[in-house]
N, C-alpha and C. Protein backbone atom coordinates (compact mmCIF):
# COMPACT_ATOMS: atom_id res chain seq x y z
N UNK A 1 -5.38 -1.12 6.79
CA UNK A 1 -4.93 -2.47 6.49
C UNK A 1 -6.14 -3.39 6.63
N UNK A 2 -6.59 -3.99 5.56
CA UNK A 2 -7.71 -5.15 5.78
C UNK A 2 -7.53 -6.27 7.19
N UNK A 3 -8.57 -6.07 7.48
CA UNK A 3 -8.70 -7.38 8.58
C UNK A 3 -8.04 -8.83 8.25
N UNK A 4 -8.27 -8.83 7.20
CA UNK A 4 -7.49 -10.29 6.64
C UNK A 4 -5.97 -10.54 7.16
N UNK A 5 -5.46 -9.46 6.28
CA UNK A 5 -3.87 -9.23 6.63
C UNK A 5 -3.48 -9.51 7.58
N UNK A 6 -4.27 -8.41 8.93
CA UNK A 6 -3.87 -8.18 10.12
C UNK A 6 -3.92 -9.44 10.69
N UNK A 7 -5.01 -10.86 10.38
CA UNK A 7 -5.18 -11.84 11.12
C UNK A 7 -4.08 -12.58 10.45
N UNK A 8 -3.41 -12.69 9.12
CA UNK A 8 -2.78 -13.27 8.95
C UNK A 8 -1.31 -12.99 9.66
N UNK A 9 -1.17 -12.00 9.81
CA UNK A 9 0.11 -11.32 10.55
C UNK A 9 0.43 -12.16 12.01
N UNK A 10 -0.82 -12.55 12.58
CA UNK A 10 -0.63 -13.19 14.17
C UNK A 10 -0.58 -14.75 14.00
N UNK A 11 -1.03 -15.16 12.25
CA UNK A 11 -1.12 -16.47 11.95
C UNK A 11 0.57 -17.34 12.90
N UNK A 12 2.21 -16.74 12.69
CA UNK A 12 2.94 -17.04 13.40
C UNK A 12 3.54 -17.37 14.77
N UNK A 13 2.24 -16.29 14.88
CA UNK A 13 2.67 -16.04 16.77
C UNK A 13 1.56 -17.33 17.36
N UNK A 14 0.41 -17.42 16.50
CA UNK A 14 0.00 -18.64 16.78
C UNK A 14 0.48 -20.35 16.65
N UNK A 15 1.31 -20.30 15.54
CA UNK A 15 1.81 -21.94 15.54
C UNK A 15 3.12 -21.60 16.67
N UNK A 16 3.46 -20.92 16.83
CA UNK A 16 4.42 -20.86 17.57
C UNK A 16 3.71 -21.10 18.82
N UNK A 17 2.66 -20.88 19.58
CA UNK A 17 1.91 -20.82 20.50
C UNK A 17 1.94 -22.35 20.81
N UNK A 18 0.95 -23.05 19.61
CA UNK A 18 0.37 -23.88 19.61
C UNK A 18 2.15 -25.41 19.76
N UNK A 19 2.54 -25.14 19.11
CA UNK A 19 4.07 -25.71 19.04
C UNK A 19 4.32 -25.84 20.28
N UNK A 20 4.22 -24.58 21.13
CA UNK A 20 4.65 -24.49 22.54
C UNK A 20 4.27 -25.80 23.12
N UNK A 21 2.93 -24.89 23.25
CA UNK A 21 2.39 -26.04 24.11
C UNK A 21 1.93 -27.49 23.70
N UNK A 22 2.34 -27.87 22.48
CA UNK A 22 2.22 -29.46 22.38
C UNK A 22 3.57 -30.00 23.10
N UNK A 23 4.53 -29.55 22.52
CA UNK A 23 5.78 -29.82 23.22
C UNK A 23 5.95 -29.95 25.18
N UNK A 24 4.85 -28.65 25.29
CA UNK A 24 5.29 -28.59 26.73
C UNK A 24 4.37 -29.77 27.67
N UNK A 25 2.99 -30.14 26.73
CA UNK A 25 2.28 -31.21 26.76
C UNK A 25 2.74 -32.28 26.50
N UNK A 26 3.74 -33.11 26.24
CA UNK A 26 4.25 -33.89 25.96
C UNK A 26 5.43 -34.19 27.09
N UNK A 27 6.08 -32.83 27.47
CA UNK A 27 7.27 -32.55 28.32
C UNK A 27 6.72 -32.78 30.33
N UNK A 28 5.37 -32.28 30.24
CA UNK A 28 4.64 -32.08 31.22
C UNK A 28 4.73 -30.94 31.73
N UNK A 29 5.90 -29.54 30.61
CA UNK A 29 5.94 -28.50 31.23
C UNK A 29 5.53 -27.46 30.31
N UNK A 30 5.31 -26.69 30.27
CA UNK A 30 5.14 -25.65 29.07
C UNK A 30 6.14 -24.68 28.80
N UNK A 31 7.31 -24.29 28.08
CA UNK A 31 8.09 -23.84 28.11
C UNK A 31 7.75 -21.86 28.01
N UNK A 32 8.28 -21.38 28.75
CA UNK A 32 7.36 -20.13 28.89
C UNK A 32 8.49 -19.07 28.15
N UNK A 33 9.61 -19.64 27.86
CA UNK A 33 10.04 -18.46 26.91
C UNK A 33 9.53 -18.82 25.42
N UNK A 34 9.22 -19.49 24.98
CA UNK A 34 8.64 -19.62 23.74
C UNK A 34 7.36 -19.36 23.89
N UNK A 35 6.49 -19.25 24.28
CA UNK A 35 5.11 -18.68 24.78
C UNK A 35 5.15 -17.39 25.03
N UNK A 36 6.44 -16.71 25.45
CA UNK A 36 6.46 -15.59 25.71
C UNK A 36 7.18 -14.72 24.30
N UNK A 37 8.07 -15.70 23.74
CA UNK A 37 8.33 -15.25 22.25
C UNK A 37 7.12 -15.22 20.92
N UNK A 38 6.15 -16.23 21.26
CA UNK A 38 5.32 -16.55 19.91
C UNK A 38 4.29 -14.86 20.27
N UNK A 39 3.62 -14.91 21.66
CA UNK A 39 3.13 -13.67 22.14
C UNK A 39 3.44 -12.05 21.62
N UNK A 40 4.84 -11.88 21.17
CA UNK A 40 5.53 -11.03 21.39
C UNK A 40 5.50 -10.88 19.39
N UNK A 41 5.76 -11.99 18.73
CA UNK A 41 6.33 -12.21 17.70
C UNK A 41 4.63 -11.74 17.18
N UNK A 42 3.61 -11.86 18.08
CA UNK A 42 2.22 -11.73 17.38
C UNK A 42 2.09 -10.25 17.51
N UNK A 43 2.18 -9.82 18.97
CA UNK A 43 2.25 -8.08 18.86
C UNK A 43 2.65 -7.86 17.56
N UNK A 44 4.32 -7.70 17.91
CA UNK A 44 4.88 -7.05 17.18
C UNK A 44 4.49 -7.27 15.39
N UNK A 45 4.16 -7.98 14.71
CA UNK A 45 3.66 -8.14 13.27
C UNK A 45 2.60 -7.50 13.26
N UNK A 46 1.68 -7.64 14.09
CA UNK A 46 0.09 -7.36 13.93
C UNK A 46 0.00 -6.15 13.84
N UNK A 47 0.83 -5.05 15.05
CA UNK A 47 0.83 -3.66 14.92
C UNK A 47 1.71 -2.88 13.43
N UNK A 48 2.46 -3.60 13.17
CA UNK A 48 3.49 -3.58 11.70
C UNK A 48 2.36 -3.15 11.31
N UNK A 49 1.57 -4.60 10.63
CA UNK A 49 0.81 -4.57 9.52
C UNK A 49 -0.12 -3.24 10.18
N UNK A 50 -0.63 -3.54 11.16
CA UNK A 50 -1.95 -2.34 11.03
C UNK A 50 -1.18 -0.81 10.98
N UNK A 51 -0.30 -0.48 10.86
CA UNK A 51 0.50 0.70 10.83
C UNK A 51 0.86 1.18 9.43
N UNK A 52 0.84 -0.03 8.61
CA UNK A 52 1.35 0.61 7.25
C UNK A 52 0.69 1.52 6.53
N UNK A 53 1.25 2.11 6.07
CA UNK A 53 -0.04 3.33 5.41
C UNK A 53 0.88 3.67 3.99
N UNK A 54 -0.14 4.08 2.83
CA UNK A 54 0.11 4.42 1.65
C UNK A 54 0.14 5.81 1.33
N UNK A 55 1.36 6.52 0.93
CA UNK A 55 1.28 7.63 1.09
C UNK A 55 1.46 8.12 0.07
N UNK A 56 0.98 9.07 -1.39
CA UNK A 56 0.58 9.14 -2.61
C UNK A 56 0.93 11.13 -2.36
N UNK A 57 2.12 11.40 -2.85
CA UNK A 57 2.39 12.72 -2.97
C UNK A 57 2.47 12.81 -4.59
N UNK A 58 1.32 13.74 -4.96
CA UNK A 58 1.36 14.22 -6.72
C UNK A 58 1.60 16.03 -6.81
N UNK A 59 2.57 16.18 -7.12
CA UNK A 59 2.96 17.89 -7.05
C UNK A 59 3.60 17.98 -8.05
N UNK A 60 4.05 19.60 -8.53
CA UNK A 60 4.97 19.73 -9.34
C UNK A 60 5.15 18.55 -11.08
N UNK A 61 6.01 18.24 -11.19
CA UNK A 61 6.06 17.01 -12.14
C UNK A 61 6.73 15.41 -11.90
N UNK A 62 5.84 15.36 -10.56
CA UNK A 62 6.32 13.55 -10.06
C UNK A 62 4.81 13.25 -9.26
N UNK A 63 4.70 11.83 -9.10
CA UNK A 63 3.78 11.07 -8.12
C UNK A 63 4.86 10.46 -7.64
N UNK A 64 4.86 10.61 -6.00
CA UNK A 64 5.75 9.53 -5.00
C UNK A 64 4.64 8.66 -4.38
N UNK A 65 5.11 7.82 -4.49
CA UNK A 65 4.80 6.65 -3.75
C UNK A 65 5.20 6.42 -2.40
N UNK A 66 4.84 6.72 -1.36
CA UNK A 66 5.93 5.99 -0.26
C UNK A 66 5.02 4.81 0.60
N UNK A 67 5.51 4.02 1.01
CA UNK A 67 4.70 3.01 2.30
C UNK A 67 5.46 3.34 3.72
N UNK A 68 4.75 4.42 4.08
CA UNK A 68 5.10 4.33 5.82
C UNK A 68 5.17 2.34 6.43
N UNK A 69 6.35 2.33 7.21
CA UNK A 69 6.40 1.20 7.78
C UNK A 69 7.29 0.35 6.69
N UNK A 70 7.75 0.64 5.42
CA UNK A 70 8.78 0.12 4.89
C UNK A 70 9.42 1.27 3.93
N UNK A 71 10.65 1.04 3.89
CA UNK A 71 11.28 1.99 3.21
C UNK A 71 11.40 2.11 1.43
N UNK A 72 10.15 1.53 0.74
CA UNK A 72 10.24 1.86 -0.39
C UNK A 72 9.51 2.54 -0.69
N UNK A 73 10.09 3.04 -1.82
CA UNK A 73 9.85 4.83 -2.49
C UNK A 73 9.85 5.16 -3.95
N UNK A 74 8.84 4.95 -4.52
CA UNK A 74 8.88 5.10 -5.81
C UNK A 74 8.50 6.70 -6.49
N UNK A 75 9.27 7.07 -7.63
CA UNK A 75 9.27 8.36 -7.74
C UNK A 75 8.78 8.23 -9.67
N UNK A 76 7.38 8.79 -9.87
CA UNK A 76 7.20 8.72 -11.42
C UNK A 76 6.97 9.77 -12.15
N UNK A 77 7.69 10.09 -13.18
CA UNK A 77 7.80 11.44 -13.71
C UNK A 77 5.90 11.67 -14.05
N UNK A 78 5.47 12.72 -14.17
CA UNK A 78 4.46 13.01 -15.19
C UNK A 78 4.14 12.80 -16.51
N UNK A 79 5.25 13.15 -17.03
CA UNK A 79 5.84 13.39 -17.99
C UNK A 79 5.37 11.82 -18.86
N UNK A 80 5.68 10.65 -17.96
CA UNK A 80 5.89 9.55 -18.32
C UNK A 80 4.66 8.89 -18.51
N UNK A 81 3.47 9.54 -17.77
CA UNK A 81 2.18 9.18 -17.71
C UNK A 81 1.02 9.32 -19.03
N UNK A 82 0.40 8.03 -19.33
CA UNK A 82 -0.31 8.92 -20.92
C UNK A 82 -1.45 8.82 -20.08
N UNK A 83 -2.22 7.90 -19.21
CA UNK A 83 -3.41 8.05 -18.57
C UNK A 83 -3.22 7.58 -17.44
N UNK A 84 -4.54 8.65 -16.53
CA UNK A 84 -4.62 7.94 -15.21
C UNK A 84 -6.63 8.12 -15.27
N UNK A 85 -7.09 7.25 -14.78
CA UNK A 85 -8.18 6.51 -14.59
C UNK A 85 -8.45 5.55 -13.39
N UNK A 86 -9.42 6.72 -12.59
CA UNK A 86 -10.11 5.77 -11.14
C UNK A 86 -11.43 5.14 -11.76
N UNK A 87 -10.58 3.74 -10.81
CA UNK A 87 -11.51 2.26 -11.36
C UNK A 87 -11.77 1.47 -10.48
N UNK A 88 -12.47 0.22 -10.08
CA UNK A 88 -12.37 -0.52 -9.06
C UNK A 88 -11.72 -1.74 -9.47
N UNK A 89 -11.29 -2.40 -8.22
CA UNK A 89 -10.48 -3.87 -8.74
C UNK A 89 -10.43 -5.11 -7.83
N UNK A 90 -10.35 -5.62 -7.76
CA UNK A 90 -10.02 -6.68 -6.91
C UNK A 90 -8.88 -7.73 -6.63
N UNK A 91 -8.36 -7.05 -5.55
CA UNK A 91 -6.94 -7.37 -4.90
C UNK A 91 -6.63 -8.41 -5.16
N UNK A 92 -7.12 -8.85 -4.25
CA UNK A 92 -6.74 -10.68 -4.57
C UNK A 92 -6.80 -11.40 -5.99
N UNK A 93 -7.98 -11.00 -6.52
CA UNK A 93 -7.92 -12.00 -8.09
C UNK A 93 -7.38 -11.52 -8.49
N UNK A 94 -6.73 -9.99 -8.99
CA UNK A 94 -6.27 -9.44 -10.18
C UNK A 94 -4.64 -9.13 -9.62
N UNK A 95 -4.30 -9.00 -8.59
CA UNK A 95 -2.81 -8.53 -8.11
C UNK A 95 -2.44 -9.86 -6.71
N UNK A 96 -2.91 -10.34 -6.60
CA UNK A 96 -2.95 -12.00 -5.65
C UNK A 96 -2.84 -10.85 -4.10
N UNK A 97 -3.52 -9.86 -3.90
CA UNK A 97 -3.53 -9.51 -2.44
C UNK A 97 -3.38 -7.94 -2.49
N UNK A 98 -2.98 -7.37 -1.32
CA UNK A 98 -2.43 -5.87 -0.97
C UNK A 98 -0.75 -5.90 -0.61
N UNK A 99 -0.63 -4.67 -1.08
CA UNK A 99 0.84 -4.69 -1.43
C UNK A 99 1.52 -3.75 -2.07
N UNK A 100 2.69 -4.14 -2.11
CA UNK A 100 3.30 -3.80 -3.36
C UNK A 100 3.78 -4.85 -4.59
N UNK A 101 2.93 -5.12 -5.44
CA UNK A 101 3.21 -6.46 -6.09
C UNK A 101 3.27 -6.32 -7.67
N UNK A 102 4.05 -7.19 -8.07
CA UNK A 102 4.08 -7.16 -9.96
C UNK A 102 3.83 -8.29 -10.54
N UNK A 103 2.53 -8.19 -11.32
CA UNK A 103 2.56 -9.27 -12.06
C UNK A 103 1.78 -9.28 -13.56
N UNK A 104 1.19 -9.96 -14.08
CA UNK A 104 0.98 -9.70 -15.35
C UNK A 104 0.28 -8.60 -16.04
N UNK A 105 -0.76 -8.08 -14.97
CA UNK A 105 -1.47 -6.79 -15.17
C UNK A 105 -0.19 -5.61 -14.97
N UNK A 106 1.09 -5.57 -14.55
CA UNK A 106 1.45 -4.24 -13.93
C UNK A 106 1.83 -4.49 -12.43
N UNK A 107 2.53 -3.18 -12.35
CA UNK A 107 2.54 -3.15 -10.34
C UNK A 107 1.46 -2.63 -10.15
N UNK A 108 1.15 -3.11 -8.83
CA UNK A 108 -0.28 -1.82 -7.82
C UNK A 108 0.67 -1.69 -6.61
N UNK A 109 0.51 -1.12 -6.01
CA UNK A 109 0.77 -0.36 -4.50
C UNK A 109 -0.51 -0.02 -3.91
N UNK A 110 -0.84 -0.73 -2.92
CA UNK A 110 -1.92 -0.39 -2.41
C UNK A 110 -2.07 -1.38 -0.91
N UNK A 111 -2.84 -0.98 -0.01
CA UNK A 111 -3.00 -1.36 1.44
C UNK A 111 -4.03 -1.78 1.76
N UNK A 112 -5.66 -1.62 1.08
CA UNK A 112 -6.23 -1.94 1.62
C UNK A 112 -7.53 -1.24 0.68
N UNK A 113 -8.85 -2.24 0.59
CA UNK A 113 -9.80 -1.27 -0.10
C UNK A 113 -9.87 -2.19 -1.68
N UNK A 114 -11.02 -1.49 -2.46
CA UNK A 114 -10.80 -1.98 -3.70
C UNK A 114 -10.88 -0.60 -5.03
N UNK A 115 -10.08 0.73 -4.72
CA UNK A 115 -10.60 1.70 -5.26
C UNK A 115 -9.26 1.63 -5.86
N UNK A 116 -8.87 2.73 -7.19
CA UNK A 116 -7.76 2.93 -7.18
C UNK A 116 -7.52 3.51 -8.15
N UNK A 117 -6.23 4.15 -9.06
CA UNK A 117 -6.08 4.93 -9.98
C UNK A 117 -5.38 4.27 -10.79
N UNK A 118 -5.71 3.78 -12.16
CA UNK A 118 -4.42 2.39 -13.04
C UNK A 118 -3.90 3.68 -13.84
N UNK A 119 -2.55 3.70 -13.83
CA UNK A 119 -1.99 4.21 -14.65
C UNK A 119 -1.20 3.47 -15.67
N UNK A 120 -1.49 4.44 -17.20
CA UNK A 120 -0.51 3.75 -18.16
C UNK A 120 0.49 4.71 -18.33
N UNK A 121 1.53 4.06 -18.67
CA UNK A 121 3.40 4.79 -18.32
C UNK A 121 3.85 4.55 -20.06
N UNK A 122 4.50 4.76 -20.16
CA UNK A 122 5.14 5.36 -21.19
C UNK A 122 6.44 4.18 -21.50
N UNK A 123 6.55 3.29 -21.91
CA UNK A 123 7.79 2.21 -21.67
C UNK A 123 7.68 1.80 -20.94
N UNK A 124 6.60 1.26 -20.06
CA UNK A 124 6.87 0.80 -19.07
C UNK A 124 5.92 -0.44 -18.60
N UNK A 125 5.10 -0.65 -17.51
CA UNK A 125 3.85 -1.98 -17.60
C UNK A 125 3.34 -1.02 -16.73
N UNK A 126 1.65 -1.38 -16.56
CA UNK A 126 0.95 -0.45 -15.95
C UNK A 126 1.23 -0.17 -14.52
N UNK A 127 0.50 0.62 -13.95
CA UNK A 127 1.04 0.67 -12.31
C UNK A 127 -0.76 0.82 -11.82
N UNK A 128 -1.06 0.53 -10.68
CA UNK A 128 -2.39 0.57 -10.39
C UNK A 128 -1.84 1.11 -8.96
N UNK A 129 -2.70 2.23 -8.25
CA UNK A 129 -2.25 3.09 -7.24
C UNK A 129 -3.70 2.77 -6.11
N UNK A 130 -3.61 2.46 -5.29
CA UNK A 130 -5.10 2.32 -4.34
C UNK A 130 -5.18 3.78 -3.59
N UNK A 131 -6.36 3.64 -3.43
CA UNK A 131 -6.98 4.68 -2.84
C UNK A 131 -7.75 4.79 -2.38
N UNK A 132 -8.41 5.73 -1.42
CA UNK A 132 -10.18 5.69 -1.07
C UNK A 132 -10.38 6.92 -1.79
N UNK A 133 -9.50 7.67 -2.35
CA UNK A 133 -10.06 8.82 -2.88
C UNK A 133 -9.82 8.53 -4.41
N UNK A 134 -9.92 7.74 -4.89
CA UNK A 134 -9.46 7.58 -6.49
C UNK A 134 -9.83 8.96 -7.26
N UNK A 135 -11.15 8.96 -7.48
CA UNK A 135 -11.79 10.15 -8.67
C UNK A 135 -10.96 11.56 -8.30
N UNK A 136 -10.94 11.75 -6.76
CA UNK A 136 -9.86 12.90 -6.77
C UNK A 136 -8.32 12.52 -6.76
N UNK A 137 -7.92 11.79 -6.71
CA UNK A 137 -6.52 11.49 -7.07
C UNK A 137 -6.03 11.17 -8.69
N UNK A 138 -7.21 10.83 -9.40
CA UNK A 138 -6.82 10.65 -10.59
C UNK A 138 -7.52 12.25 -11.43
N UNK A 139 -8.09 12.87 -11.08
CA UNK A 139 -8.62 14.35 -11.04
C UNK A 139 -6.90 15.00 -11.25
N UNK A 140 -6.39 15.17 -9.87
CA UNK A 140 -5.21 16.11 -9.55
C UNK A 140 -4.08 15.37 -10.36
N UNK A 141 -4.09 14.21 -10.58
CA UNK A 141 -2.91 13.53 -11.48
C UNK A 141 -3.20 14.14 -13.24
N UNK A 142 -4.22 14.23 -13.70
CA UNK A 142 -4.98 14.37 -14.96
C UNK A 142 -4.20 16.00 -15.14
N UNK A 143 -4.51 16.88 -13.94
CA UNK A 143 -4.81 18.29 -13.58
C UNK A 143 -2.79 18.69 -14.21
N UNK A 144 -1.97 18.20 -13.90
CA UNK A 144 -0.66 18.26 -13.63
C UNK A 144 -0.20 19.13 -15.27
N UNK A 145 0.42 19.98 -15.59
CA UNK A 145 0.80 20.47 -16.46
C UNK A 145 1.65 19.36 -17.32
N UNK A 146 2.32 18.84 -17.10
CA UNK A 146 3.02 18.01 -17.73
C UNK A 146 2.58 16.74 -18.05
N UNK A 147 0.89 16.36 -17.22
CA UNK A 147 0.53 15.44 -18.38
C UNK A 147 -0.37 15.77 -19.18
N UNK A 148 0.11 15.35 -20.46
CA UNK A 148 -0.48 15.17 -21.93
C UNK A 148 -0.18 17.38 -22.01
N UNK A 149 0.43 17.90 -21.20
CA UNK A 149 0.57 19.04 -22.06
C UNK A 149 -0.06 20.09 -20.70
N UNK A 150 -0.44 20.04 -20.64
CA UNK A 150 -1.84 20.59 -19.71
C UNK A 150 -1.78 21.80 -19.99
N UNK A 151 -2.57 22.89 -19.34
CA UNK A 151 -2.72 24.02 -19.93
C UNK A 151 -2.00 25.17 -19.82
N UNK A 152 -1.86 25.80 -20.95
CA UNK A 152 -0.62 26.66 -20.59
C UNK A 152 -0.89 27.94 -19.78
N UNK A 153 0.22 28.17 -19.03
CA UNK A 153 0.55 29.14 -18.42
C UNK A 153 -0.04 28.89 -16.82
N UNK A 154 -0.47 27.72 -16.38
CA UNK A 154 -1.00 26.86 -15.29
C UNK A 154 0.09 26.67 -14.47
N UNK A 155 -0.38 26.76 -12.99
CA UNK A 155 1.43 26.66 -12.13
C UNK A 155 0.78 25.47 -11.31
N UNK A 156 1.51 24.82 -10.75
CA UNK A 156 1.40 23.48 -10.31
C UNK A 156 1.15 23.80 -9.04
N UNK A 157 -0.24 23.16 -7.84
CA UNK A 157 0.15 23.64 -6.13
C UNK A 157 1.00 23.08 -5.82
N UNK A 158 1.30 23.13 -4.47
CA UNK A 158 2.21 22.67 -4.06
C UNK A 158 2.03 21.06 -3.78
N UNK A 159 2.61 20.35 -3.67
CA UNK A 159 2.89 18.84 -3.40
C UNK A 159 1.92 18.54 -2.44
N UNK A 160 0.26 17.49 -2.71
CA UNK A 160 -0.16 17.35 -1.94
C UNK A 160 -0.28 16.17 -1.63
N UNK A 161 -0.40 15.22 -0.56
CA UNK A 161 -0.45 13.76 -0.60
C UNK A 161 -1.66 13.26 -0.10
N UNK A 162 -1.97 12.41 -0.33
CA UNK A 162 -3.59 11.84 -0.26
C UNK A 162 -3.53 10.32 0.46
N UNK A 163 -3.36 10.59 1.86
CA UNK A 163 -3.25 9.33 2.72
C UNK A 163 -4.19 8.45 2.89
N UNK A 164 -4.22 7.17 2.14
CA UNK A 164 -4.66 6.20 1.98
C UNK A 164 -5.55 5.45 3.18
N UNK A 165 -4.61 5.86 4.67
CA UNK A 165 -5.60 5.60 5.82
C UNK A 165 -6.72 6.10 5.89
N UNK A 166 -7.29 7.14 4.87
CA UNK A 166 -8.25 7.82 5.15
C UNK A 166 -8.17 9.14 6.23
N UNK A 167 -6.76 9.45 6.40
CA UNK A 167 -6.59 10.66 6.86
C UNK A 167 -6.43 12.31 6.47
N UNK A 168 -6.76 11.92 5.38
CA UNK A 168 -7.13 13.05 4.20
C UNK A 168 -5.69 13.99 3.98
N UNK A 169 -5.96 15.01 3.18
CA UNK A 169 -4.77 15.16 2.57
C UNK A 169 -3.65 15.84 3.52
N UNK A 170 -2.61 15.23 3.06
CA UNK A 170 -1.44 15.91 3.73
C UNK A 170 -0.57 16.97 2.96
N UNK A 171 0.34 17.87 3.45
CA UNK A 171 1.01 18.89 3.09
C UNK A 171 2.47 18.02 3.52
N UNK A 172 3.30 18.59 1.70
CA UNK A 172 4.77 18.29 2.25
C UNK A 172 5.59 19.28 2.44
């Protein structure tokens, strides 16, 4: 998760802080359950955000998407894919941040970094996938029998996922 994020995540627990204690400056007391809530309200976001992780399973004939730390789950046939291409980009100007976000370019899914794999879909608007491993994630996406045909008599490995924290690949 970019440093940015993470500071923006405690941005709450700070006006809440700061709120406190004007109020309690004013009161002559400082109210200590709201000091003890804004505190708490900063943990708890800050570790959220630094916890989320992007989790990119390409096996068989699907790419899943999942984001550890929220429950969405996107599932895209192969089938549906005409290209995938690792490129670099920039979060903020081109998708307004990290995320999961849609806007005139396409969705991206991505956490952090500026690497990533844009895919074009078939009926659909582009999708841009982040990564630190792009060239091999768009490699094993390319590799898949079912896109553009792939080669015959080729068996698919098994489902591997390519964790975005930089924890290298996982087995499902």
């Amino acid at each position: 998760m970019p440093r940015a994020l993470t500071l923006v995540s405690i941005v709450p627990g700070i006006l809440l802080m700061f709120g406190a204690l004007r109020e309690g400056v004013a009161e002559g007391v400082v109210p200590l359950p709201l000091v003890l809530l804004a505190v708490a309200t900063t943990v708890i976001l800050g570790l959220w955000f630094r916890n989320m992780r992007l989790i990119t399973e390409v096996g068989g004939d699907t790419i899943t998407l999942r984001f550890k730390g929220l429950f969405k789950t996107r599932t895209i046939p192969i089938s549906s894919v005409e290209s995938a291409d690792a490129r670099t980009y920039r979060p903020l100007l081109e998708y307004g941040g990290w995320g999961i976000k849609f806007g005139p370019k396409g969705w991206v899914y991505n956490v952090s970094g500026t690497e990533g794999v844009q895919l074009k879909l078939r009926g659909s608007r582009p999708l841009l996938i982040g990564s630190r491993r792009a060239d091999e994630l768009a490699e094993v996406i390319r590799s898949l029998p079912g896109f553009r045909g792939g080669p015959s008599g080729w068996t698919p490995p098994p489902a591997k996922g390519i964790d975005d924290a930089g924890e290298g690949p996982t087995r499902s």
